[in-house]
PDB file of N, CA and C in Angstrom:
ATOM      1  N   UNK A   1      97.008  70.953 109.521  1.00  0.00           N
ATOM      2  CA  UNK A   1      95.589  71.024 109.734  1.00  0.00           C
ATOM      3  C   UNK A   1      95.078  72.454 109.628  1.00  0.00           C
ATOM      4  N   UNK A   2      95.887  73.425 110.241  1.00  0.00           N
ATOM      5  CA  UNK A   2      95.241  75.127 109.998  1.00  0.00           C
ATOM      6  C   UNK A   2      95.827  75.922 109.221  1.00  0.00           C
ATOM      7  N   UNK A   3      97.045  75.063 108.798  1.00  0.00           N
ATOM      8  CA  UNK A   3      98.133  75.832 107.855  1.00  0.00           C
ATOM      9  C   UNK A   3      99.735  75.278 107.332  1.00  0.00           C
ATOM     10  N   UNK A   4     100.067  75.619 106.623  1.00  0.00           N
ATOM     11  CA  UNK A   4     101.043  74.907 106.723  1.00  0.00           C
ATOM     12  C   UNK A   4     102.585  75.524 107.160  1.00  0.00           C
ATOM     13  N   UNK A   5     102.139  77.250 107.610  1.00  0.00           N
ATOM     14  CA  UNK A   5     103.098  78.013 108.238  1.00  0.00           C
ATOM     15  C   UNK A   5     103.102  78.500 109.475  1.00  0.00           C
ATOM     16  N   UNK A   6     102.120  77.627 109.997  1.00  0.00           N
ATOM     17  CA  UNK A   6     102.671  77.892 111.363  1.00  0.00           C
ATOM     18  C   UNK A   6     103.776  77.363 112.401  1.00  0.00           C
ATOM     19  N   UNK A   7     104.115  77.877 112.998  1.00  0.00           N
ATOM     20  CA  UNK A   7     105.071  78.321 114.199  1.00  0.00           C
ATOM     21  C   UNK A   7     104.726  77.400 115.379  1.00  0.00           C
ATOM     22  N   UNK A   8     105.783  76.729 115.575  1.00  0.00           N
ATOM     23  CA  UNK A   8     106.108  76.112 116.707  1.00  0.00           C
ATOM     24  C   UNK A   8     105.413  76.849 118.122  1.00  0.00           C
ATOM     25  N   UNK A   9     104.605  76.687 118.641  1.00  0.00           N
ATOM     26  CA  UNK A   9     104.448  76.729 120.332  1.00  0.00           C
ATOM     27  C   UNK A   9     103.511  78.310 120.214  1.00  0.00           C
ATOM     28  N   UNK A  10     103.715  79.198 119.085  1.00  0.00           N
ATOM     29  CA  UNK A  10     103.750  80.776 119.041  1.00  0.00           C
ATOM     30  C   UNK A  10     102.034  80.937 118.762  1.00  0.00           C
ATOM     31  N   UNK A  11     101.382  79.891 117.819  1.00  0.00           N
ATOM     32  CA  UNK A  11     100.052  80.041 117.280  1.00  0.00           C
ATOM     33  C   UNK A  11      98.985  80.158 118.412  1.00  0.00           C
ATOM     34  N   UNK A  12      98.318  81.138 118.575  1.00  0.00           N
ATOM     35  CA  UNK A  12      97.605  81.426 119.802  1.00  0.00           C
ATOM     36  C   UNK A  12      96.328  81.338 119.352  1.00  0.00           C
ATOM     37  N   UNK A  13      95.479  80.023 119.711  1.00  0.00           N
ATOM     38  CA  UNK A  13      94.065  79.555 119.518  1.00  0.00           C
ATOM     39  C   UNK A  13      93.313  80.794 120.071  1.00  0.00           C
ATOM     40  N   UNK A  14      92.184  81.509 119.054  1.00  0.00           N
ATOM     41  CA  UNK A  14      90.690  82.320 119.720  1.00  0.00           C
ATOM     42  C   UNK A  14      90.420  81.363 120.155  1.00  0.00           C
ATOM     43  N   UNK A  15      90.055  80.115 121.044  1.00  0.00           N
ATOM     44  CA  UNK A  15      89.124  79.614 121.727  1.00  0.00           C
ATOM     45  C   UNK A  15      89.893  79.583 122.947  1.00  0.00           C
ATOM     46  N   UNK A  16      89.477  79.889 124.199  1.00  0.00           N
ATOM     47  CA  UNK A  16      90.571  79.913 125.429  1.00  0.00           C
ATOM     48  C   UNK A  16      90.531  78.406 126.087  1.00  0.00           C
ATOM     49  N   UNK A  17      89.725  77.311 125.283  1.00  0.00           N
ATOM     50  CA  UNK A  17      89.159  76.251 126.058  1.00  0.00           C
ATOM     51  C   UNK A  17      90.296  75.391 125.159  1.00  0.00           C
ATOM     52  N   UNK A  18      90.842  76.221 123.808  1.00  0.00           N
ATOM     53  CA  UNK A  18      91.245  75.189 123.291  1.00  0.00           C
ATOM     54  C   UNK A  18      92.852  75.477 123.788  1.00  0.00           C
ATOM     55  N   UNK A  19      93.538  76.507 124.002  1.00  0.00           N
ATOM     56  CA  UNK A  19      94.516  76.726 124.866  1.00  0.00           C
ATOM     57  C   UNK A  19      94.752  76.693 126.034  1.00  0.00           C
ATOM     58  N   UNK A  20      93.355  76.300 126.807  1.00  0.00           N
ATOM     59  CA  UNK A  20      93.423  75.516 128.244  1.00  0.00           C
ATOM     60  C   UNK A  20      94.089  73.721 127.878  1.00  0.00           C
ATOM     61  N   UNK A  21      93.562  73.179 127.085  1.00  0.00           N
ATOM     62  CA  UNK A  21      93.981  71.906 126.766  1.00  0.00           C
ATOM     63  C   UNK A  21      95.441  72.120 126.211  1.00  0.00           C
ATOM     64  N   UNK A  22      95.557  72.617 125.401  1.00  0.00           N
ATOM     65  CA  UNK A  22      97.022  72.705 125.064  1.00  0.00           C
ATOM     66  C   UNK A  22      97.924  72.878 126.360  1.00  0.00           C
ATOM     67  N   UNK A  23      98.108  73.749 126.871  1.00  0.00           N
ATOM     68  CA  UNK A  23      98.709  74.128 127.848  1.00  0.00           C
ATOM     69  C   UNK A  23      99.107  72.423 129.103  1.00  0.00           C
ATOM     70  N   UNK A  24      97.874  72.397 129.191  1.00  0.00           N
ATOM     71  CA  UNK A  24      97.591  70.699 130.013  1.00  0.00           C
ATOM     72  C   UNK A  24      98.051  69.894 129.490  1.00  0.00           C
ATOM     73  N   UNK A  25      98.377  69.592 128.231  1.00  0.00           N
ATOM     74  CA  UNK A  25      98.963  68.566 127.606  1.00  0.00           C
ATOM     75  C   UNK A  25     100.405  68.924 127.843  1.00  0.00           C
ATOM     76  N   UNK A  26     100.575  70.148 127.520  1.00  0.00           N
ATOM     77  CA  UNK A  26     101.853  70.407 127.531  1.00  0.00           C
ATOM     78  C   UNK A  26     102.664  70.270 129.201  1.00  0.00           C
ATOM     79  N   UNK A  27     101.837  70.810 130.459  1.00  0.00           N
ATOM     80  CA  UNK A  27     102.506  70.362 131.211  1.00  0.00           C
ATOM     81  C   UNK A  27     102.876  68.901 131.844  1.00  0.00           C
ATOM     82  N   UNK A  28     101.591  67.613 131.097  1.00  0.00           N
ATOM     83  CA  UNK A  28     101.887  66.623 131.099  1.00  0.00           C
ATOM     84  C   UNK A  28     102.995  66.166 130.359  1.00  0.00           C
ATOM     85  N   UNK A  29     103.687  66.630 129.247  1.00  0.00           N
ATOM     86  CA  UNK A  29     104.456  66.414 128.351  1.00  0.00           C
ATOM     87  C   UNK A  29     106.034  66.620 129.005  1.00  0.00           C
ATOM     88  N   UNK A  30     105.799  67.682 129.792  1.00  0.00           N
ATOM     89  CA  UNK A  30     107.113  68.209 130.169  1.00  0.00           C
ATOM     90  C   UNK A  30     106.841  67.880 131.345  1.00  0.00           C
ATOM     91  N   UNK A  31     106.588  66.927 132.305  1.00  0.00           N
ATOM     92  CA  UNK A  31     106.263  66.128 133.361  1.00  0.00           C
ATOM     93  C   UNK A  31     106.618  64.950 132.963  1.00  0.00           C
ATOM     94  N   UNK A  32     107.167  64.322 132.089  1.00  0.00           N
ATOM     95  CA  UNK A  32     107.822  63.104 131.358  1.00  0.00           C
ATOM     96  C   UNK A  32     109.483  63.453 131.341  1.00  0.00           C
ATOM     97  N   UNK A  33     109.651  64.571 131.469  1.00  0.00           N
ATOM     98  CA  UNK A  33     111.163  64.509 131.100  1.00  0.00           C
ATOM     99  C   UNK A  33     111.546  64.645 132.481  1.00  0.00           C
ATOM    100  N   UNK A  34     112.554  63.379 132.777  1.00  0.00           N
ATOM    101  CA  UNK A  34     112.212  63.078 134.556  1.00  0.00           C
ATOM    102  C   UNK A  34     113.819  63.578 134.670  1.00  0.00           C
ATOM    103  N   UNK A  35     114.832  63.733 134.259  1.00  0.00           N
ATOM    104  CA  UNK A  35     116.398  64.459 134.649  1.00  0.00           C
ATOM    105  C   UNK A  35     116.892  64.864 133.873  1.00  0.00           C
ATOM    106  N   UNK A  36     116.193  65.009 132.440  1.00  0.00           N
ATOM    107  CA  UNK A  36     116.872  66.028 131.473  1.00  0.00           C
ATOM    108  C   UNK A  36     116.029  67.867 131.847  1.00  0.00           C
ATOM    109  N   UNK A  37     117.432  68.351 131.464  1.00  0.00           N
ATOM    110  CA  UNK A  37     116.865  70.162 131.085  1.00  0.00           C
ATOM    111  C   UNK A  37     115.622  70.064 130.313  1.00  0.00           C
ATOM    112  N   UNK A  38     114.670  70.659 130.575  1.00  0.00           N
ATOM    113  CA  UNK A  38     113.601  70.829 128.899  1.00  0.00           C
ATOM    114  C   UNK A  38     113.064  72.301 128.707  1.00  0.00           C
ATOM    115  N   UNK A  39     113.253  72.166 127.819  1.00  0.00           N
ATOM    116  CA  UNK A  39     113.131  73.622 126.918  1.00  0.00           C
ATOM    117  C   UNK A  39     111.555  73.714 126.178  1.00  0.00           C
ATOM    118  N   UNK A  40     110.956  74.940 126.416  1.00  0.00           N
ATOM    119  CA  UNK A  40     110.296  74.771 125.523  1.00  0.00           C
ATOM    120  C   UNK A  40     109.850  74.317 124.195  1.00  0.00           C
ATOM    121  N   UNK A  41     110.982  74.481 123.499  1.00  0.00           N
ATOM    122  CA  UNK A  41     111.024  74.120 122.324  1.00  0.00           C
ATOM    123  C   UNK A  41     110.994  72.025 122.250  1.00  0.00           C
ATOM    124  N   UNK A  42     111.540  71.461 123.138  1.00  0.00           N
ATOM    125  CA  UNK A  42     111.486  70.622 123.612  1.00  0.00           C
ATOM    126  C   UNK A  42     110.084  69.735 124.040  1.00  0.00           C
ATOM    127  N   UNK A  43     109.453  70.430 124.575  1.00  0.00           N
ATOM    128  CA  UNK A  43     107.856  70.214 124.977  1.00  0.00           C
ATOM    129  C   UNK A  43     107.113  70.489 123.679  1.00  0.00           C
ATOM    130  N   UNK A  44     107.466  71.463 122.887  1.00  0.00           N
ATOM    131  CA  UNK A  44     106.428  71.867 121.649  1.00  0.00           C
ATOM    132  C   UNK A  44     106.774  70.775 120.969  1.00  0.00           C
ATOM    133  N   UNK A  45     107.868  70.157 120.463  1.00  0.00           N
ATOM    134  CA  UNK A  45     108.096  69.154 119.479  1.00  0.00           C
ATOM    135  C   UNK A  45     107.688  68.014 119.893  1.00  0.00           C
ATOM    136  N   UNK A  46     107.510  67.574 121.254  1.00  0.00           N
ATOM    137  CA  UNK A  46     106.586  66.252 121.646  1.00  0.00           C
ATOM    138  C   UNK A  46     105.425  66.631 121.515  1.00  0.00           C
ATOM    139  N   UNK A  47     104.755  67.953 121.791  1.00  0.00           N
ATOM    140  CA  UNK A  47     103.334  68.148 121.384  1.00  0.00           C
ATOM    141  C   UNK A  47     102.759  67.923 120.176  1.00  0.00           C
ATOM    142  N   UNK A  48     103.687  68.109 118.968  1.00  0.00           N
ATOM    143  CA  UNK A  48     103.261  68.336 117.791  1.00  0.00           C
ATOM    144  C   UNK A  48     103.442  67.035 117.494  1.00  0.00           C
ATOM    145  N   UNK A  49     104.321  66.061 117.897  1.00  0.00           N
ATOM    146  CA  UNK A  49     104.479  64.704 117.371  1.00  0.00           C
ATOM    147  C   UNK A  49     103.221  63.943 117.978  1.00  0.00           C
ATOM    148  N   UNK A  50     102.931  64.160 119.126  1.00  0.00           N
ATOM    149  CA  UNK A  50     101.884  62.854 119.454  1.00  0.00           C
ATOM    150  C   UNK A  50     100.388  63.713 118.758  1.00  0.00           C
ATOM    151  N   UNK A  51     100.409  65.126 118.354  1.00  0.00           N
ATOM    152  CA  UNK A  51      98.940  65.451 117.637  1.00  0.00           C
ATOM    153  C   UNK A  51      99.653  64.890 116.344  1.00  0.00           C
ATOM    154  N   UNK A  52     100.583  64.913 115.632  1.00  0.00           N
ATOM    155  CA  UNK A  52     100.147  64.260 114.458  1.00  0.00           C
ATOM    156  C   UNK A  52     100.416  63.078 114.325  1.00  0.00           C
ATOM    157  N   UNK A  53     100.488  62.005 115.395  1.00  0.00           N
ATOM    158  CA  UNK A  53      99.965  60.891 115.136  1.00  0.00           C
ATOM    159  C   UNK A  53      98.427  60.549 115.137  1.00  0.00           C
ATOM    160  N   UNK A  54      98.244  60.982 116.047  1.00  0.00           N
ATOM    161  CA  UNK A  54      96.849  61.526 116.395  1.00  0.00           C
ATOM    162  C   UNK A  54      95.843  61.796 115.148  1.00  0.00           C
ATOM    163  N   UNK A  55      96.486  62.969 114.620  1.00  0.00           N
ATOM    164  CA  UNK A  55      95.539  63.081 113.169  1.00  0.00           C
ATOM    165  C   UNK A  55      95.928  62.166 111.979  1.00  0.00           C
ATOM    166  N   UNK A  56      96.631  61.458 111.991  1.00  0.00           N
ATOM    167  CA  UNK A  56      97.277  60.703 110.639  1.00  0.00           C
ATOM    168  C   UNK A  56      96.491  59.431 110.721  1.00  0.00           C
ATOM    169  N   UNK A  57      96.580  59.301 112.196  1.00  0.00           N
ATOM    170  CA  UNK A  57      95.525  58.106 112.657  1.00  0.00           C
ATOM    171  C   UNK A  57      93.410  58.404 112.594  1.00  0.00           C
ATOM    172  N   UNK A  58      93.830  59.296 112.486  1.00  0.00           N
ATOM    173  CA  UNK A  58      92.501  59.826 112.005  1.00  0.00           C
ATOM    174  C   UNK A  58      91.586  60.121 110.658  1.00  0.00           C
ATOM    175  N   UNK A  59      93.075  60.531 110.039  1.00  0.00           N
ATOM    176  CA  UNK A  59      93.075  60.480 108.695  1.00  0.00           C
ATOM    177  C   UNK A  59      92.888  59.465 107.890  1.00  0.00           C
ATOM    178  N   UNK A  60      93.937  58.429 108.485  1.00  0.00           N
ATOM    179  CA  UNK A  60      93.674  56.904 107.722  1.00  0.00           C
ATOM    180  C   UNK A  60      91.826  56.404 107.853  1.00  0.00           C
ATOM    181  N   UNK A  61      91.550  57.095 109.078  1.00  0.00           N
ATOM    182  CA  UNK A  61      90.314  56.036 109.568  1.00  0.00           C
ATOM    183  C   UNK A  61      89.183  57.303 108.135  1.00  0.00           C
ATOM    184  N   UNK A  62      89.451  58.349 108.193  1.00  0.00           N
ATOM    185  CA  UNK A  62      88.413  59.063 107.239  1.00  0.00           C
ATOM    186  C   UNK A  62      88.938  58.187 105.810  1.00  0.00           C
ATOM    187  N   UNK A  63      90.174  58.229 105.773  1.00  0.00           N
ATOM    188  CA  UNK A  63      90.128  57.826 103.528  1.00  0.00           C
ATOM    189  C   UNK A  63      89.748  56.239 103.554  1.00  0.00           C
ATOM    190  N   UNK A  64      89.855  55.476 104.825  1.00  0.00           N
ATOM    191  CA  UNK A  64      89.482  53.911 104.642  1.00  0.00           C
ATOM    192  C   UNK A  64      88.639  53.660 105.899  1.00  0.00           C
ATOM    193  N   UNK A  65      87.625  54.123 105.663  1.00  0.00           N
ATOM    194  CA  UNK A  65      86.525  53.787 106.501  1.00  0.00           C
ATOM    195  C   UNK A  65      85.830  52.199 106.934  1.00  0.00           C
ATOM    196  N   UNK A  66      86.106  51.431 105.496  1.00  0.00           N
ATOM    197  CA  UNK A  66      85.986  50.116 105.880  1.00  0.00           C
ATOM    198  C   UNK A  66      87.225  49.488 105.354  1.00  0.00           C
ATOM    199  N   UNK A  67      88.179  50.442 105.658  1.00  0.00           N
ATOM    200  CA  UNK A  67      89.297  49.611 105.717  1.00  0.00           C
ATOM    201  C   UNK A  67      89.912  48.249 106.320  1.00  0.00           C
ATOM    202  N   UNK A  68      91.066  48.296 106.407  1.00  0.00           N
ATOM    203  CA  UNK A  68      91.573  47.297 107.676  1.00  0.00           C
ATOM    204  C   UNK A  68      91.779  47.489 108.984  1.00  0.00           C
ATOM    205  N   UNK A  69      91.608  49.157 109.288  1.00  0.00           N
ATOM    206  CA  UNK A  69      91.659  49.456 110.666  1.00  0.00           C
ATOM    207  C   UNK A  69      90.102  48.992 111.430  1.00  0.00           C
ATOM    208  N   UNK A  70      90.684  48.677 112.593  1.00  0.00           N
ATOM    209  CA  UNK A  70      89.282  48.369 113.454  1.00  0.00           C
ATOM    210  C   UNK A  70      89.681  49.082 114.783  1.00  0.00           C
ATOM    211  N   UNK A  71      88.603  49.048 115.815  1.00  0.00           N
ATOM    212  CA  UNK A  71      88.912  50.089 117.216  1.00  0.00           C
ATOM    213  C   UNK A  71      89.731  49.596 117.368  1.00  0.00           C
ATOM    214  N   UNK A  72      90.071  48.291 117.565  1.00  0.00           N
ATOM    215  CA  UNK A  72      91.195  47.499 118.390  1.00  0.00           C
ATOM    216  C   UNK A  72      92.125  47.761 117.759  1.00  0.00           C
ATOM    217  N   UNK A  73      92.541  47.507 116.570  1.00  0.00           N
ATOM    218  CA  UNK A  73      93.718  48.302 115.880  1.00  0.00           C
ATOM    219  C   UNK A  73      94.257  49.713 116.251  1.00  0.00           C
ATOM    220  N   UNK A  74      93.400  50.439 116.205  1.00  0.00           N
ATOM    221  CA  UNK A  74      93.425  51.693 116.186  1.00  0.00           C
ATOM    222  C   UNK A  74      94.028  52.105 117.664  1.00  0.00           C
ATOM    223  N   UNK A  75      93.478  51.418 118.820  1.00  0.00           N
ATOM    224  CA  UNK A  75      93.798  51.483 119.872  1.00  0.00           C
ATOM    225  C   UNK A  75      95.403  51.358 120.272  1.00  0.00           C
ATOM    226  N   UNK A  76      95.744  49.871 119.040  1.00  0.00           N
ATOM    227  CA  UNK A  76      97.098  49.590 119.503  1.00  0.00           C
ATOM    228  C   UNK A  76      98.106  50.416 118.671  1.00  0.00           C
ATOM    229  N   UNK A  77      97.824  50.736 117.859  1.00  0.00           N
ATOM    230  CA  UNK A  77      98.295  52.032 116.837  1.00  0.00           C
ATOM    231  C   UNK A  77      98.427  52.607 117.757  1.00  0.00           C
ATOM    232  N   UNK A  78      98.003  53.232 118.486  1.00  0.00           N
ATOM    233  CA  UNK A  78      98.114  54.421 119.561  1.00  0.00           C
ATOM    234  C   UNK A  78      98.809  54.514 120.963  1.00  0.00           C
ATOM    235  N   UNK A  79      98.633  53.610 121.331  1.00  0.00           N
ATOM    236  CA  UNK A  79      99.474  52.982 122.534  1.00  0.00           C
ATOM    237  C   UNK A  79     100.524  52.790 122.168  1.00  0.00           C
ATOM    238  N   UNK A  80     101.007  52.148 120.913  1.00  0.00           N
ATOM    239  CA  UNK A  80     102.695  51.929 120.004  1.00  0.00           C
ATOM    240  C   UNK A  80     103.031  53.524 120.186  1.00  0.00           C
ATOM    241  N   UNK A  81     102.429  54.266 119.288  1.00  0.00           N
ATOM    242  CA  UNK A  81     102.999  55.396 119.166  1.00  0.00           C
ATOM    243  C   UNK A  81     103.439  56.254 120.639  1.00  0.00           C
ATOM    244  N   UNK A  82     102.435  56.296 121.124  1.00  0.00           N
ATOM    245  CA  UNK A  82     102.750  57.144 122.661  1.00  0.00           C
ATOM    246  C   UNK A  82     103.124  56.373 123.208  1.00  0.00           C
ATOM    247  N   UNK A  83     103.800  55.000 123.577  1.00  0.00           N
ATOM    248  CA  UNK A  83     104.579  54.396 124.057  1.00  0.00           C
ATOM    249  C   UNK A  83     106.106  54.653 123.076  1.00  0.00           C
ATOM    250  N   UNK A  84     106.382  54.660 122.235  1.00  0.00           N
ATOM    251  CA  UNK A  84     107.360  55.204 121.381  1.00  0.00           C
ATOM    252  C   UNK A  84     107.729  56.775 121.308  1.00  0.00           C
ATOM    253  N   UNK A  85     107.105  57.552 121.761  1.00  0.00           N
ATOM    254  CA  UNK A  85     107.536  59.038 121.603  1.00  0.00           C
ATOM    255  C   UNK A  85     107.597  59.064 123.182  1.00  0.00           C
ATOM    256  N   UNK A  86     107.183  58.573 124.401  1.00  0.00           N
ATOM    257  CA  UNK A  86     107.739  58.782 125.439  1.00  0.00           C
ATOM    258  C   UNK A  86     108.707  58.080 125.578  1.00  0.00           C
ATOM    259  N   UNK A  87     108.903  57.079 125.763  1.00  0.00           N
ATOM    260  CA  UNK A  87     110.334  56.640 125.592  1.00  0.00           C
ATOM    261  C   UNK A  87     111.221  57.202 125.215  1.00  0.00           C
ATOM    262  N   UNK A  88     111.225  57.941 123.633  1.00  0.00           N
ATOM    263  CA  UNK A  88     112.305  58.970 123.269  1.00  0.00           C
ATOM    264  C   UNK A  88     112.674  60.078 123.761  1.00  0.00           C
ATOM    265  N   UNK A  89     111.391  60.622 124.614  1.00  0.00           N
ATOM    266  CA  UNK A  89     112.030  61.290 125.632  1.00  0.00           C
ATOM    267  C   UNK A  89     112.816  61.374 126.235  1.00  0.00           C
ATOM    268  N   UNK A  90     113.321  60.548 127.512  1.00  0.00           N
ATOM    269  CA  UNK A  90     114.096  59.893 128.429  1.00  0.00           C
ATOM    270  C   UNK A  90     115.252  59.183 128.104  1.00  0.00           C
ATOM    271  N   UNK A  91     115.137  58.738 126.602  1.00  0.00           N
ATOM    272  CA  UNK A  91     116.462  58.096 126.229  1.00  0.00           C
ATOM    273  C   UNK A  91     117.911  58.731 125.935  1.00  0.00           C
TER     274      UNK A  91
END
């Protein structure tokens, strides 16, 4: 979305509102890993996986606007996915 060389966890947003959210996500993220070690690097790679479901799911809805996706779809698209990347957490 801002590049295609950026760096894991290192890219430091000018907006401080938008690295307040990051940060929050991230300690929700690493608040999932309930008896494993977690590493930063660990937390950044669940971050980056549930934003790009996030945008892919977003993406689909911009190139097929009257596609086959509907809210309700879209909803369960989303719940699959973040029900599927937390899980892999813990497993």
């Amino acid at each position: 979305m801002y590049g295609v060389d950026m760096v894991c966890c290192t890219v430091k947003n000018s907006m401080q509102e938008a690295e307040q959210v990051s940060n929050m996500l991230g300690d929700v993220i690493e608040s999932l890993f309930e008896k494993k070690p977690v590493s930063e690097n660990d937390i950044c790679m669940k971050y980056y996986t549930y934003w790009s479901i996030i945008h892919g799911l977003i993406s689909i809805n911009l190139v097929r606007p009257n596609g086959r996706t509907t809210d309700e779809l879209n909803q369960q698209i989303l719940k699959d996915a973040i029900k599927g990347i937390t899980l892999s957490i813990n497993s």
